[in-house]
ModelCIF file with pLDDT and N, C-alpha, C, O atoms, coordinates in Angstrom:
data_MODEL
#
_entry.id   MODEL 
#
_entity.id                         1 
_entity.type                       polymer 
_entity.pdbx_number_of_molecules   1 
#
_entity_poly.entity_id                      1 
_entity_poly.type                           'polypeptide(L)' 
_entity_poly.nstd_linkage                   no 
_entity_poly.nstd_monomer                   no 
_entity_poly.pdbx_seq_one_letter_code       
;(UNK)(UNK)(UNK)(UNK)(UNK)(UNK)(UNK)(UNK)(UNK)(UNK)(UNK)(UNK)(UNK)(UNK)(UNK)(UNK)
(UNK)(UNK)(UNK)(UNK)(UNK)(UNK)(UNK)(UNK)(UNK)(UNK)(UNK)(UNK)(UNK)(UNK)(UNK)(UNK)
(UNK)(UNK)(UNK)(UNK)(UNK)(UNK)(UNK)(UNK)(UNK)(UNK)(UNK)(UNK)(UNK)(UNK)(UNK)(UNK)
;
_entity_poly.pdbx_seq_one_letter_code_can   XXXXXXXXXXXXXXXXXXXXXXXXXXXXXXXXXXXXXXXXXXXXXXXX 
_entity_poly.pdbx_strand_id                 A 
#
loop_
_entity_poly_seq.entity_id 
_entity_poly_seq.num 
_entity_poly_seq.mon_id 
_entity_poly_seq.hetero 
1 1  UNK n 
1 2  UNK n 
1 3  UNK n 
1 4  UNK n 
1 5  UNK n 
1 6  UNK n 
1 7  UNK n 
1 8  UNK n 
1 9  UNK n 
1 10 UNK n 
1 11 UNK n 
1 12 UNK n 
1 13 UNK n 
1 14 UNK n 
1 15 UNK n 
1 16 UNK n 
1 17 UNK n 
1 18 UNK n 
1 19 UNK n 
1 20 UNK n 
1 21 UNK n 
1 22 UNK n 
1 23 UNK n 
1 24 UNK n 
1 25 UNK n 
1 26 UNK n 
1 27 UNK n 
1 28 UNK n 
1 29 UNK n 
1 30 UNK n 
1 31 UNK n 
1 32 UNK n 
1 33 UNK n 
1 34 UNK n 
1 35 UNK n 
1 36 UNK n 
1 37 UNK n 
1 38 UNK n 
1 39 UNK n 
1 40 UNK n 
1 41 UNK n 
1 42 UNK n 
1 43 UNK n 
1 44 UNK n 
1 45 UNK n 
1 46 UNK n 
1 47 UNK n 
1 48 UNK n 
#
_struct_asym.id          A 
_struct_asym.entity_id   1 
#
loop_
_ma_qa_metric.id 
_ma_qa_metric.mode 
_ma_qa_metric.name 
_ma_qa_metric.software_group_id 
_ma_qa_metric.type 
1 global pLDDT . pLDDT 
2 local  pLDDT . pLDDT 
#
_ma_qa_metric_global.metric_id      1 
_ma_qa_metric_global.metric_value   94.35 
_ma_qa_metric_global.model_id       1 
_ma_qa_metric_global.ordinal_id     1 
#
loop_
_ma_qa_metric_local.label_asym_id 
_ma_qa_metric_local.label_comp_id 
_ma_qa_metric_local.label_seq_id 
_ma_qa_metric_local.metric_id 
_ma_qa_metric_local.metric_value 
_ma_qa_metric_local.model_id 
_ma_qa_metric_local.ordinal_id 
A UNK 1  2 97.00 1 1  
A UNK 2  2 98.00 1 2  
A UNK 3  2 98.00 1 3  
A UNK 4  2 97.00 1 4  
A UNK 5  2 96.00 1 5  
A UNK 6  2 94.00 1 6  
A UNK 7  2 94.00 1 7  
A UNK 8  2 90.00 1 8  
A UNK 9  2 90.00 1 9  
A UNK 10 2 85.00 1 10 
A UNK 11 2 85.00 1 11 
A UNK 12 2 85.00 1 12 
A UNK 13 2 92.00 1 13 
A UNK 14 2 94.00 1 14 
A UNK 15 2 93.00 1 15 
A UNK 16 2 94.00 1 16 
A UNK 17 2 97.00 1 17 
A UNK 18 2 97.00 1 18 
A UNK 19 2 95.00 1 19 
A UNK 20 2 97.00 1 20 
A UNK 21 2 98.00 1 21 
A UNK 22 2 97.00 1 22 
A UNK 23 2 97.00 1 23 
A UNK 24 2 98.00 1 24 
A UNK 25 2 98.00 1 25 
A UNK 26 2 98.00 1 26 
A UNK 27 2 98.00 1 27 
A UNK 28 2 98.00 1 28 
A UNK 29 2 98.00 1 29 
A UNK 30 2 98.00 1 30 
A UNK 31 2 97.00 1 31 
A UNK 32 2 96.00 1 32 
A UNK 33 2 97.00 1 33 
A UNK 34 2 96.00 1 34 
A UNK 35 2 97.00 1 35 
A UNK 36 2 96.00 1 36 
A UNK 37 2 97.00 1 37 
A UNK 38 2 97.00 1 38 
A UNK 39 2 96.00 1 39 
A UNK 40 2 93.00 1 40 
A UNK 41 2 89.00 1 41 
A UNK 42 2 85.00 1 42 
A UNK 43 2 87.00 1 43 
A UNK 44 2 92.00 1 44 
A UNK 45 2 91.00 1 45 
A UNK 46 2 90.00 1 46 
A UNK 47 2 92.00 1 47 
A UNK 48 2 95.00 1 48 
#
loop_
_atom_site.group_PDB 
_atom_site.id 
_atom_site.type_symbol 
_atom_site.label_atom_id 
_atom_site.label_alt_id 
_atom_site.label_comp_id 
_atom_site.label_asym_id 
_atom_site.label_entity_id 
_atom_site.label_seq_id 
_atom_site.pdbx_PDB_ins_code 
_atom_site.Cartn_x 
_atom_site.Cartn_y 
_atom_site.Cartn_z 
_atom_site.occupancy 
_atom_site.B_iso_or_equiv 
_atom_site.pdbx_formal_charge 
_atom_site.auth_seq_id 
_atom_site.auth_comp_id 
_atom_site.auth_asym_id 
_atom_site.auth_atom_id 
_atom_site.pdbx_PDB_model_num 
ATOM 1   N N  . UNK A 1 1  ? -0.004 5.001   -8.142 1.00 97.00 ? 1  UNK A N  1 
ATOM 2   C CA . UNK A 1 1  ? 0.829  3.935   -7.572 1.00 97.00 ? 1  UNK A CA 1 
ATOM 3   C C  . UNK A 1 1  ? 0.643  2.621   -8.333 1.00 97.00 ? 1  UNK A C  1 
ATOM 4   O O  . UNK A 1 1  ? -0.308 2.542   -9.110 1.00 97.00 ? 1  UNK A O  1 
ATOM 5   N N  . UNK A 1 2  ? 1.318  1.772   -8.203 1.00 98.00 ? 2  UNK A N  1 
ATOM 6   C CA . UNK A 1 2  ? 1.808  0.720   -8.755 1.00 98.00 ? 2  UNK A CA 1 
ATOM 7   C C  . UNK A 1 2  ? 1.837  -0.778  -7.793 1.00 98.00 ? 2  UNK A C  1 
ATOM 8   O O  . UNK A 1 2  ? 2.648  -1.082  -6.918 1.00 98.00 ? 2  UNK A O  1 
ATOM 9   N N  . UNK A 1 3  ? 1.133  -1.246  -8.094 1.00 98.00 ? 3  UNK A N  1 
ATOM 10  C CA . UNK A 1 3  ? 1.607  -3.011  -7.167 1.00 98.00 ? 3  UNK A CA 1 
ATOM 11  C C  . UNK A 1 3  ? 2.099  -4.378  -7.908 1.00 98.00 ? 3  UNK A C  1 
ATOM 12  O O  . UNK A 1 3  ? 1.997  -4.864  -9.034 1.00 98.00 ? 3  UNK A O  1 
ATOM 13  N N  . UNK A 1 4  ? 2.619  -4.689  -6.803 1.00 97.00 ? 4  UNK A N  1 
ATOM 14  C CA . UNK A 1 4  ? 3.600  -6.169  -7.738 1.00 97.00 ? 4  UNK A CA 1 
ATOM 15  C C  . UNK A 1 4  ? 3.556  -6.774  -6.278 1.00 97.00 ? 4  UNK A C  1 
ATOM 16  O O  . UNK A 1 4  ? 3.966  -6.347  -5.199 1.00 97.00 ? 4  UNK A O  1 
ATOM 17  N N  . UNK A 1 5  ? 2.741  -8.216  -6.750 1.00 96.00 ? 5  UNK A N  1 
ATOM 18  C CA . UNK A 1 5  ? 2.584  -9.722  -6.036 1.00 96.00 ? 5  UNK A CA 1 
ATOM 19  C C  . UNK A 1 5  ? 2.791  -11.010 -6.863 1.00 96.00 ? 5  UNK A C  1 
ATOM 20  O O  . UNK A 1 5  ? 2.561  -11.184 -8.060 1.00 96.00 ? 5  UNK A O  1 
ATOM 21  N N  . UNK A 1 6  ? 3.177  -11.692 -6.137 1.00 94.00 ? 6  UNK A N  1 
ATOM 22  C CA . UNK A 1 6  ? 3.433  -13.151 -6.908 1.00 94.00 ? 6  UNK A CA 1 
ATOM 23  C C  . UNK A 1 6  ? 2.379  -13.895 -6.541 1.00 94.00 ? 6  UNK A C  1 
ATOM 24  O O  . UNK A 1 6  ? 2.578  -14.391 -5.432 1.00 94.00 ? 6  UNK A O  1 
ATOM 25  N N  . UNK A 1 7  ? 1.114  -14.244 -7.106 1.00 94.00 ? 7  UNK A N  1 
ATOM 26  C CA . UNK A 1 7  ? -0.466 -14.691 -6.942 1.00 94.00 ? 7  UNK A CA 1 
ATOM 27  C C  . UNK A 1 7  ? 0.062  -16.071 -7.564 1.00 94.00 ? 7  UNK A C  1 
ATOM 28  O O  . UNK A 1 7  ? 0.366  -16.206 -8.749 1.00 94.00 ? 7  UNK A O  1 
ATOM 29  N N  . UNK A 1 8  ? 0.133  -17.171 -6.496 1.00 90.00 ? 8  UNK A N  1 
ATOM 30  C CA . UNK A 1 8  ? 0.205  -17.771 -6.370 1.00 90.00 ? 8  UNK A CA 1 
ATOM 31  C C  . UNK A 1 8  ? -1.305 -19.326 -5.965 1.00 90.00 ? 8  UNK A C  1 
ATOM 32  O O  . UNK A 1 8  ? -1.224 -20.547 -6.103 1.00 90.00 ? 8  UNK A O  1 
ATOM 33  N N  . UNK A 1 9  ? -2.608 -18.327 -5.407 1.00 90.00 ? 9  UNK A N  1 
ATOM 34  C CA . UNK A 1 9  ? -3.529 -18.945 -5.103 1.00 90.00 ? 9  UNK A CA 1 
ATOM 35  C C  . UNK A 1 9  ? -3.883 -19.069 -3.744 1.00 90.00 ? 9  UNK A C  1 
ATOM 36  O O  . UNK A 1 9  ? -5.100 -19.052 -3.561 1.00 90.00 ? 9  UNK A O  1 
ATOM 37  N N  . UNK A 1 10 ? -2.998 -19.220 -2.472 1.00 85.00 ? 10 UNK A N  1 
ATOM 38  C CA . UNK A 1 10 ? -3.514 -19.456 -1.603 1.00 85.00 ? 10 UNK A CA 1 
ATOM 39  C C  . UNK A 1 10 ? -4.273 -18.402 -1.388 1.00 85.00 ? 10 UNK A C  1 
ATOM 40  O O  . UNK A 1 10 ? -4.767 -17.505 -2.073 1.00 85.00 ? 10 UNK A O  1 
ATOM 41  N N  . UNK A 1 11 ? -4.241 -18.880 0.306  1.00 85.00 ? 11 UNK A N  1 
ATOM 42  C CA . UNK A 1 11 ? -5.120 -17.443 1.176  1.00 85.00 ? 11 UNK A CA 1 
ATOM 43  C C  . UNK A 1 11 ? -3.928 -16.366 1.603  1.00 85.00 ? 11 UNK A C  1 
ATOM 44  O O  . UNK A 1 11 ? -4.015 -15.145 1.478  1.00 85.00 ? 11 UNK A O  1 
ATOM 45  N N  . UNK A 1 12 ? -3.099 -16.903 1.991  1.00 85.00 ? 12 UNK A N  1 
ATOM 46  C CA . UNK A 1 12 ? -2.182 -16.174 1.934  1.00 85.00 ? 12 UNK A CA 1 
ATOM 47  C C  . UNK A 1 12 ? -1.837 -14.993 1.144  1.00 85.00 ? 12 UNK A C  1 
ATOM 48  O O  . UNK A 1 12 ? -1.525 -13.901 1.619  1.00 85.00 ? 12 UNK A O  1 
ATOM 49  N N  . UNK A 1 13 ? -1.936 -15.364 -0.402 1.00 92.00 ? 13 UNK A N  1 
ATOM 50  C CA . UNK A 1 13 ? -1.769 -14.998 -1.224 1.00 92.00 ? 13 UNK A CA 1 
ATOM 51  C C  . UNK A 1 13 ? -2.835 -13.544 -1.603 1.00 92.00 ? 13 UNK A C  1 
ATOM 52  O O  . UNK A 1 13 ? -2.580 -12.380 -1.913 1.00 92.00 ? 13 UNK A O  1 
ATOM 53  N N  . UNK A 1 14 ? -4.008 -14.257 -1.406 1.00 94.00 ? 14 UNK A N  1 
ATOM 54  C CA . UNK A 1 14 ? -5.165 -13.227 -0.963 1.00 94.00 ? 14 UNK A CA 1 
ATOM 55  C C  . UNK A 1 14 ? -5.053 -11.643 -0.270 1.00 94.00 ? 14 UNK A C  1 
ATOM 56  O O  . UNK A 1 14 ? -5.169 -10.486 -0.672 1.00 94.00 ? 14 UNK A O  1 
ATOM 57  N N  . UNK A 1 15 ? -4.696 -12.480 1.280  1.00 93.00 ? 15 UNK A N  1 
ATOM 58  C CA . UNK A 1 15 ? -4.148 -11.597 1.904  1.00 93.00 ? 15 UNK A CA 1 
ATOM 59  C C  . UNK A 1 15 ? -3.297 -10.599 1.620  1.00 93.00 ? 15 UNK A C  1 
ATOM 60  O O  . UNK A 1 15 ? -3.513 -9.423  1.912  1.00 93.00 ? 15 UNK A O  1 
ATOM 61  N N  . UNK A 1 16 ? -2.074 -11.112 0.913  1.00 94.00 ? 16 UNK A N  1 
ATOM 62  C CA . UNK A 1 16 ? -1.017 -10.063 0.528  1.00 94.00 ? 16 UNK A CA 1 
ATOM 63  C C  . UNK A 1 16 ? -1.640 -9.225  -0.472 1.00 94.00 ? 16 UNK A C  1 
ATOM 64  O O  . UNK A 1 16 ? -1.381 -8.022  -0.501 1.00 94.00 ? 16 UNK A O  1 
ATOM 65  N N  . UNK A 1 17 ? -2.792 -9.989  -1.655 1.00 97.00 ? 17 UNK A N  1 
ATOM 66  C CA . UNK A 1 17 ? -3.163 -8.488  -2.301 1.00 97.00 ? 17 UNK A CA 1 
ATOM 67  C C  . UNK A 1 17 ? -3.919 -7.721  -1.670 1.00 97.00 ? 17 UNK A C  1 
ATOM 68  O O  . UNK A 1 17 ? -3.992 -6.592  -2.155 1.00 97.00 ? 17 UNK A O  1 
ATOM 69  N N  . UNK A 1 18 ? -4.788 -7.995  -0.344 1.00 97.00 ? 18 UNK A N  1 
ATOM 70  C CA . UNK A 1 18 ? -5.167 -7.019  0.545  1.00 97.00 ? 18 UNK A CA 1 
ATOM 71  C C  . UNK A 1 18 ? -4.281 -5.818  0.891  1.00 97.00 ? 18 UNK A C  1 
ATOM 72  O O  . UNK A 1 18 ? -4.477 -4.606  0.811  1.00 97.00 ? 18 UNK A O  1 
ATOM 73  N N  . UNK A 1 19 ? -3.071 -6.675  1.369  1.00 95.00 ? 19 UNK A N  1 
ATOM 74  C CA . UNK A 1 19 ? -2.044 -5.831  2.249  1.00 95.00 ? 19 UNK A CA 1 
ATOM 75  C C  . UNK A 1 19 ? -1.269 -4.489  1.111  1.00 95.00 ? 19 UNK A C  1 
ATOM 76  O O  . UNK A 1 19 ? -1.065 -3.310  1.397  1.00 95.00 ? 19 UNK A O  1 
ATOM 77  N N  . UNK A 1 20 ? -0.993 -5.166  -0.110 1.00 97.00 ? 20 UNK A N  1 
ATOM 78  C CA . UNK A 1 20 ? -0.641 -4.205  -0.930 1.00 97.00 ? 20 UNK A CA 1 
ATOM 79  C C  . UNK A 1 20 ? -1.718 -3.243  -1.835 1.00 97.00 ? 20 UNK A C  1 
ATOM 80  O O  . UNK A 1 20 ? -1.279 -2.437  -2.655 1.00 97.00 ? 20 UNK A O  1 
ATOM 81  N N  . UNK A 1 21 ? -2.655 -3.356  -1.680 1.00 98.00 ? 21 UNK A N  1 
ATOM 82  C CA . UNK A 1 21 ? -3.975 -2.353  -2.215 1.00 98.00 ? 21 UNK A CA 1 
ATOM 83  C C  . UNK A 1 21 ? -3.911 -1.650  -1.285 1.00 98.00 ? 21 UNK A C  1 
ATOM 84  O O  . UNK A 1 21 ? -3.580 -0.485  -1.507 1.00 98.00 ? 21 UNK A O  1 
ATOM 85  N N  . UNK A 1 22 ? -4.263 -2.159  0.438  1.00 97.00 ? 22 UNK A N  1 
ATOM 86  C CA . UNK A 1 22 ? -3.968 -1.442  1.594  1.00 97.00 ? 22 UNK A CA 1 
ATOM 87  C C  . UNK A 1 22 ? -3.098 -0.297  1.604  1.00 97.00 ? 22 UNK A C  1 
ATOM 88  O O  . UNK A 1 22 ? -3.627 0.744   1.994  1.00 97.00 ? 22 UNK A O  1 
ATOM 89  N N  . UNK A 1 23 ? -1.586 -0.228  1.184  1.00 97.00 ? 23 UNK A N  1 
ATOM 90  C CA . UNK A 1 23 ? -0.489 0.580   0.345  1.00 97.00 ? 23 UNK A CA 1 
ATOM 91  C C  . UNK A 1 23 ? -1.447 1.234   -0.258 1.00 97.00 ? 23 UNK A C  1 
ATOM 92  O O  . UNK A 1 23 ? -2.248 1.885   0.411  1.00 97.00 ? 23 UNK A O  1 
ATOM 93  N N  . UNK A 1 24 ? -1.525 1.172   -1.601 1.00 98.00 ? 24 UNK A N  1 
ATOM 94  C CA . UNK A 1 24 ? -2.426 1.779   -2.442 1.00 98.00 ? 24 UNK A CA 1 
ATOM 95  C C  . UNK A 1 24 ? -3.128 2.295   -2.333 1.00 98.00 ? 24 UNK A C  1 
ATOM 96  O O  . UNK A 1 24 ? -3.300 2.977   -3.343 1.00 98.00 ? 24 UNK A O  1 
ATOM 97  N N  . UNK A 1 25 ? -4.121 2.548   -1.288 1.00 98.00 ? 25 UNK A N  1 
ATOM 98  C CA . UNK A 1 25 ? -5.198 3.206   -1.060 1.00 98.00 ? 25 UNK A CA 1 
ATOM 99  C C  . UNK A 1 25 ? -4.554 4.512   0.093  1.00 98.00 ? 25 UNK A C  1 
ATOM 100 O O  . UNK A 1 25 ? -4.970 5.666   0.194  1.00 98.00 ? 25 UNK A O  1 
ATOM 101 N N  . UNK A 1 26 ? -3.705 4.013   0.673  1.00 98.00 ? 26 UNK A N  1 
ATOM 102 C CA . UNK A 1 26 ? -2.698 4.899   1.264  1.00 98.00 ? 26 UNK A CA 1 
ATOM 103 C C  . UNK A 1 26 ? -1.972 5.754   0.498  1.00 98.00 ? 26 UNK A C  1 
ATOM 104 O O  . UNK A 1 26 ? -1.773 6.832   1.057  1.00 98.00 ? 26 UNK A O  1 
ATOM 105 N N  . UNK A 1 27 ? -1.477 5.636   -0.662 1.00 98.00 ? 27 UNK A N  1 
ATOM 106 C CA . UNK A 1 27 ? -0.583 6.133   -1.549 1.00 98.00 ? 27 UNK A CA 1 
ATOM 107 C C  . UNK A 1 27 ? -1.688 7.152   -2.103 1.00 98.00 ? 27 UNK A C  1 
ATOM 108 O O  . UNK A 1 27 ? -1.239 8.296   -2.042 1.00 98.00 ? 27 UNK A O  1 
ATOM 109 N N  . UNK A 1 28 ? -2.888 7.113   -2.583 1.00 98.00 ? 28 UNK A N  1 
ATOM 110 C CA . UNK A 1 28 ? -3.720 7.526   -3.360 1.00 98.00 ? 28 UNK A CA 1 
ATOM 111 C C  . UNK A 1 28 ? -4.627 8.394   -2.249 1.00 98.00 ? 28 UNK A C  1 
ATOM 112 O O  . UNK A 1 28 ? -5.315 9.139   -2.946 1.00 98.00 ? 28 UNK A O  1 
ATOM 113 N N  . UNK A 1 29 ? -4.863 8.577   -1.194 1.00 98.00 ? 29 UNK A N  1 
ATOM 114 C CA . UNK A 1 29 ? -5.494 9.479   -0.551 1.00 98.00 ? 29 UNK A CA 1 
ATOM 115 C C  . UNK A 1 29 ? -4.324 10.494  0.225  1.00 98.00 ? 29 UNK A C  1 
ATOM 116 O O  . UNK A 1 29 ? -4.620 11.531  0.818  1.00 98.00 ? 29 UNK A O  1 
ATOM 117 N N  . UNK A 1 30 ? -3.133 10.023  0.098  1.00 98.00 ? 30 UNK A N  1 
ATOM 118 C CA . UNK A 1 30 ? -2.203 11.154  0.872  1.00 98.00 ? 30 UNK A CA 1 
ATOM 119 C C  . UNK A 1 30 ? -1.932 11.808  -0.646 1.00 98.00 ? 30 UNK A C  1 
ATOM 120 O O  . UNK A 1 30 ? -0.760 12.183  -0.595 1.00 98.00 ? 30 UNK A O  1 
ATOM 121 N N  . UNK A 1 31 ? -2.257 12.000  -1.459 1.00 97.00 ? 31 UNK A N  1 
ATOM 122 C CA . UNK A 1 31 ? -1.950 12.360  -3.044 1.00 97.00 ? 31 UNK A CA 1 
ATOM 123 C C  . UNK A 1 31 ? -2.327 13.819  -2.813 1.00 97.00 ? 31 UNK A C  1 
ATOM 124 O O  . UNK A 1 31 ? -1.870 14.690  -3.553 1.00 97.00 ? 31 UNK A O  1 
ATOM 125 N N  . UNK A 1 32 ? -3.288 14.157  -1.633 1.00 96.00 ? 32 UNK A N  1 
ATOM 126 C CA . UNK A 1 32 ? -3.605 15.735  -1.485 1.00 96.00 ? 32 UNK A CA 1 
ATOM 127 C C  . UNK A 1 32 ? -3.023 16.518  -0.706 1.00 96.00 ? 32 UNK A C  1 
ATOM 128 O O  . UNK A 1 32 ? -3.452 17.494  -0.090 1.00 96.00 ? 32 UNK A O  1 
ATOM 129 N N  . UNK A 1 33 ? -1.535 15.829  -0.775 1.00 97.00 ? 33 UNK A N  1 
ATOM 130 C CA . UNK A 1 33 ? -0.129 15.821  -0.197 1.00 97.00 ? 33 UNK A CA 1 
ATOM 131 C C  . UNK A 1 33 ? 0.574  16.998  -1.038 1.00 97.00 ? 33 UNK A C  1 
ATOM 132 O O  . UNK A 1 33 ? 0.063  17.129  -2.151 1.00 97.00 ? 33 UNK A O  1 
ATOM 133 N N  . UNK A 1 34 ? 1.785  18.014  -0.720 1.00 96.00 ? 34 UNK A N  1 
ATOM 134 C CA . UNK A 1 34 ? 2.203  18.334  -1.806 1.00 96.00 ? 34 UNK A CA 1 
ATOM 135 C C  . UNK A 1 34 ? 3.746  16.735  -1.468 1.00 96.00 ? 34 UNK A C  1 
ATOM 136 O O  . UNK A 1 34 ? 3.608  15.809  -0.669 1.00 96.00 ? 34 UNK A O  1 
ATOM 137 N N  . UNK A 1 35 ? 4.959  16.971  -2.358 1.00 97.00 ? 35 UNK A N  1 
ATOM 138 C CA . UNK A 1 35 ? 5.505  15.588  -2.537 1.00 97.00 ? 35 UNK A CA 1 
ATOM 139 C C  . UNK A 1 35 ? 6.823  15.924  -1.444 1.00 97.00 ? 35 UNK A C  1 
ATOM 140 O O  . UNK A 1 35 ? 7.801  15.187  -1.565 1.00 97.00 ? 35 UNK A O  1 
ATOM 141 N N  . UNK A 1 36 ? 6.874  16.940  -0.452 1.00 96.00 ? 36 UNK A N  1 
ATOM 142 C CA . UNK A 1 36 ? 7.784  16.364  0.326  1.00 96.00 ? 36 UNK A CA 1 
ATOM 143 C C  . UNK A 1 36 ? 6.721  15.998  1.640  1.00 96.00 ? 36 UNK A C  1 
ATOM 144 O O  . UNK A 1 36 ? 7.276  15.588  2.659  1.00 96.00 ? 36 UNK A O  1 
ATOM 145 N N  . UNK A 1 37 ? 5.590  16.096  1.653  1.00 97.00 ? 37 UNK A N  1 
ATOM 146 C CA . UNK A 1 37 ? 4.624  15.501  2.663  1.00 97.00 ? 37 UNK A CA 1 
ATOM 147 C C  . UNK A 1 37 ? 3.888  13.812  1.956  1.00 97.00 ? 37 UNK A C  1 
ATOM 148 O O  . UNK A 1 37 ? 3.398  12.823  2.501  1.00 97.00 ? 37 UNK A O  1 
ATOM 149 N N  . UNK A 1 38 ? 4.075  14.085  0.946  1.00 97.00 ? 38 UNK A N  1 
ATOM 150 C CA . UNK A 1 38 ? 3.356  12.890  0.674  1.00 97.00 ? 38 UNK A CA 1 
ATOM 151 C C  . UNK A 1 38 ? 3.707  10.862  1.062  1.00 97.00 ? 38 UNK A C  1 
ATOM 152 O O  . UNK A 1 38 ? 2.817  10.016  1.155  1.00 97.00 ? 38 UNK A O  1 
ATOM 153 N N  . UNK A 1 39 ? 5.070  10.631  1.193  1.00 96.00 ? 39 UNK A N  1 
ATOM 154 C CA . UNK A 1 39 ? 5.493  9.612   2.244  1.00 96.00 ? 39 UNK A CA 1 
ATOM 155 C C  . UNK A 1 39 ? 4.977  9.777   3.327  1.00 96.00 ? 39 UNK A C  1 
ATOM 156 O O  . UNK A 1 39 ? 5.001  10.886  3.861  1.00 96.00 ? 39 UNK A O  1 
ATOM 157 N N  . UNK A 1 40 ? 4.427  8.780   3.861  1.00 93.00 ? 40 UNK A N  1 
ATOM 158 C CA . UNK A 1 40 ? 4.395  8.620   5.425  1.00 93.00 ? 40 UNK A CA 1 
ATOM 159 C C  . UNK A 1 40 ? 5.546  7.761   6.268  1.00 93.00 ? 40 UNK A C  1 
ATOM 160 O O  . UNK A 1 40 ? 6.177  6.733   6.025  1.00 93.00 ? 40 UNK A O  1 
ATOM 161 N N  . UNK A 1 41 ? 5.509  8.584   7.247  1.00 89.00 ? 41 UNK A N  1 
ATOM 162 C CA . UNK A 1 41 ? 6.937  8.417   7.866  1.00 89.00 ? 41 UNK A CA 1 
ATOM 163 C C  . UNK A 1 41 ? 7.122  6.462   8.066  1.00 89.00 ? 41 UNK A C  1 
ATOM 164 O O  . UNK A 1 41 ? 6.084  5.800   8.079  1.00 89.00 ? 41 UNK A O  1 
ATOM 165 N N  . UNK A 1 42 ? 8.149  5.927   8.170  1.00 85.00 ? 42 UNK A N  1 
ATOM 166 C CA . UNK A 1 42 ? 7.872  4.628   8.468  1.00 85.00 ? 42 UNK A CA 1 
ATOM 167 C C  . UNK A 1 42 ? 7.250  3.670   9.107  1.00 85.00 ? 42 UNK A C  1 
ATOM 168 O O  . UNK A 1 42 ? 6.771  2.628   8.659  1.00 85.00 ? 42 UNK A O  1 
ATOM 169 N N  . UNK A 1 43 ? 7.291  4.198   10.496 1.00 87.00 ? 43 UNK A N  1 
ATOM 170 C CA . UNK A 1 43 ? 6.551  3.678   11.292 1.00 87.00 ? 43 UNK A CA 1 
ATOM 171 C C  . UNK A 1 43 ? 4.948  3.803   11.102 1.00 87.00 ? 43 UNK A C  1 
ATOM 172 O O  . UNK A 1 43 ? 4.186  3.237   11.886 1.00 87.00 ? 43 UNK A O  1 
ATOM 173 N N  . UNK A 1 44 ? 4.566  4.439   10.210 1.00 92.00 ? 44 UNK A N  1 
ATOM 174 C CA . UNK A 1 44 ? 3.151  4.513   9.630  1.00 92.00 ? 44 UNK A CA 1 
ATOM 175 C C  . UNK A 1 44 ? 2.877  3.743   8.056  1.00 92.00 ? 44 UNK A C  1 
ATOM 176 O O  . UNK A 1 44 ? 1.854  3.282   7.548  1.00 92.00 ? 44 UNK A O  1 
ATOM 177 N N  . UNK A 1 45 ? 4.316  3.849   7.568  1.00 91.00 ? 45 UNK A N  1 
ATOM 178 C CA . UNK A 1 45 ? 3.802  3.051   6.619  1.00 91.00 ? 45 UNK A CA 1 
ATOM 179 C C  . UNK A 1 45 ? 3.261  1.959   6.136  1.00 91.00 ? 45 UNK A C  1 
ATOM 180 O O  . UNK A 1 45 ? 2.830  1.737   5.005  1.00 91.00 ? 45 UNK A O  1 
ATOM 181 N N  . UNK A 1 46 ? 3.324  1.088   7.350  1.00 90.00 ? 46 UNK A N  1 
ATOM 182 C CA . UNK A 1 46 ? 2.120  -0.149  7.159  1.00 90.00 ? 46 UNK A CA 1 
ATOM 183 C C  . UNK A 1 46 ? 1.213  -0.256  7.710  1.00 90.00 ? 46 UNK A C  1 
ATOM 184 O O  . UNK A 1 46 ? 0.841  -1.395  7.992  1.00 90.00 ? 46 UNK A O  1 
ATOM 185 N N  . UNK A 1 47 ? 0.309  1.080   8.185  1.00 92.00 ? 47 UNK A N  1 
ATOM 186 C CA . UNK A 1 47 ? -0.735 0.607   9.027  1.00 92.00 ? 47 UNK A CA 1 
ATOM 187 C C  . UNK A 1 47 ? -1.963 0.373   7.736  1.00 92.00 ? 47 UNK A C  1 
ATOM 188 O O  . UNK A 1 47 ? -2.676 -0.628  7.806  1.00 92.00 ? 47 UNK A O  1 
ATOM 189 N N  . UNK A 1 48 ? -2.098 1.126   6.855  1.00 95.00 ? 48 UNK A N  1 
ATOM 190 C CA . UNK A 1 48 ? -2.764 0.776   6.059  1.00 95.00 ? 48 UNK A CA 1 
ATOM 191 C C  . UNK A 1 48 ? -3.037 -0.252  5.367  1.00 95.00 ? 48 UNK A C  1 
ATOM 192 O O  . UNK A 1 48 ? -3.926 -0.205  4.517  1.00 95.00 ? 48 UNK A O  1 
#
């Protein structure tokens, strides 16, 4: 997987690369997925 943020400096900013590694680490442990299981349905996709 792949991430794209506009790092800007705040905390905010911080945060969001939390939130999108968060993704990432999601993306990368469902990988023992085959690929029509590997999305998680929407309503799950941001708990990570």
């Amino acid at each position: 997987p792949y991430v794209l943020v506009n790092f800007t400096g705040t905390l905010r900013d911080v945060s969001t690369l939390a939130h999108e590694l968060g993704h990432g680490l999601h993306f990368v442990l469902s990988q023992q997925q085959t690929m029509i299981n590997y999305h998680a349905p929407l309503p799950l996709a941001e708990t990570a």
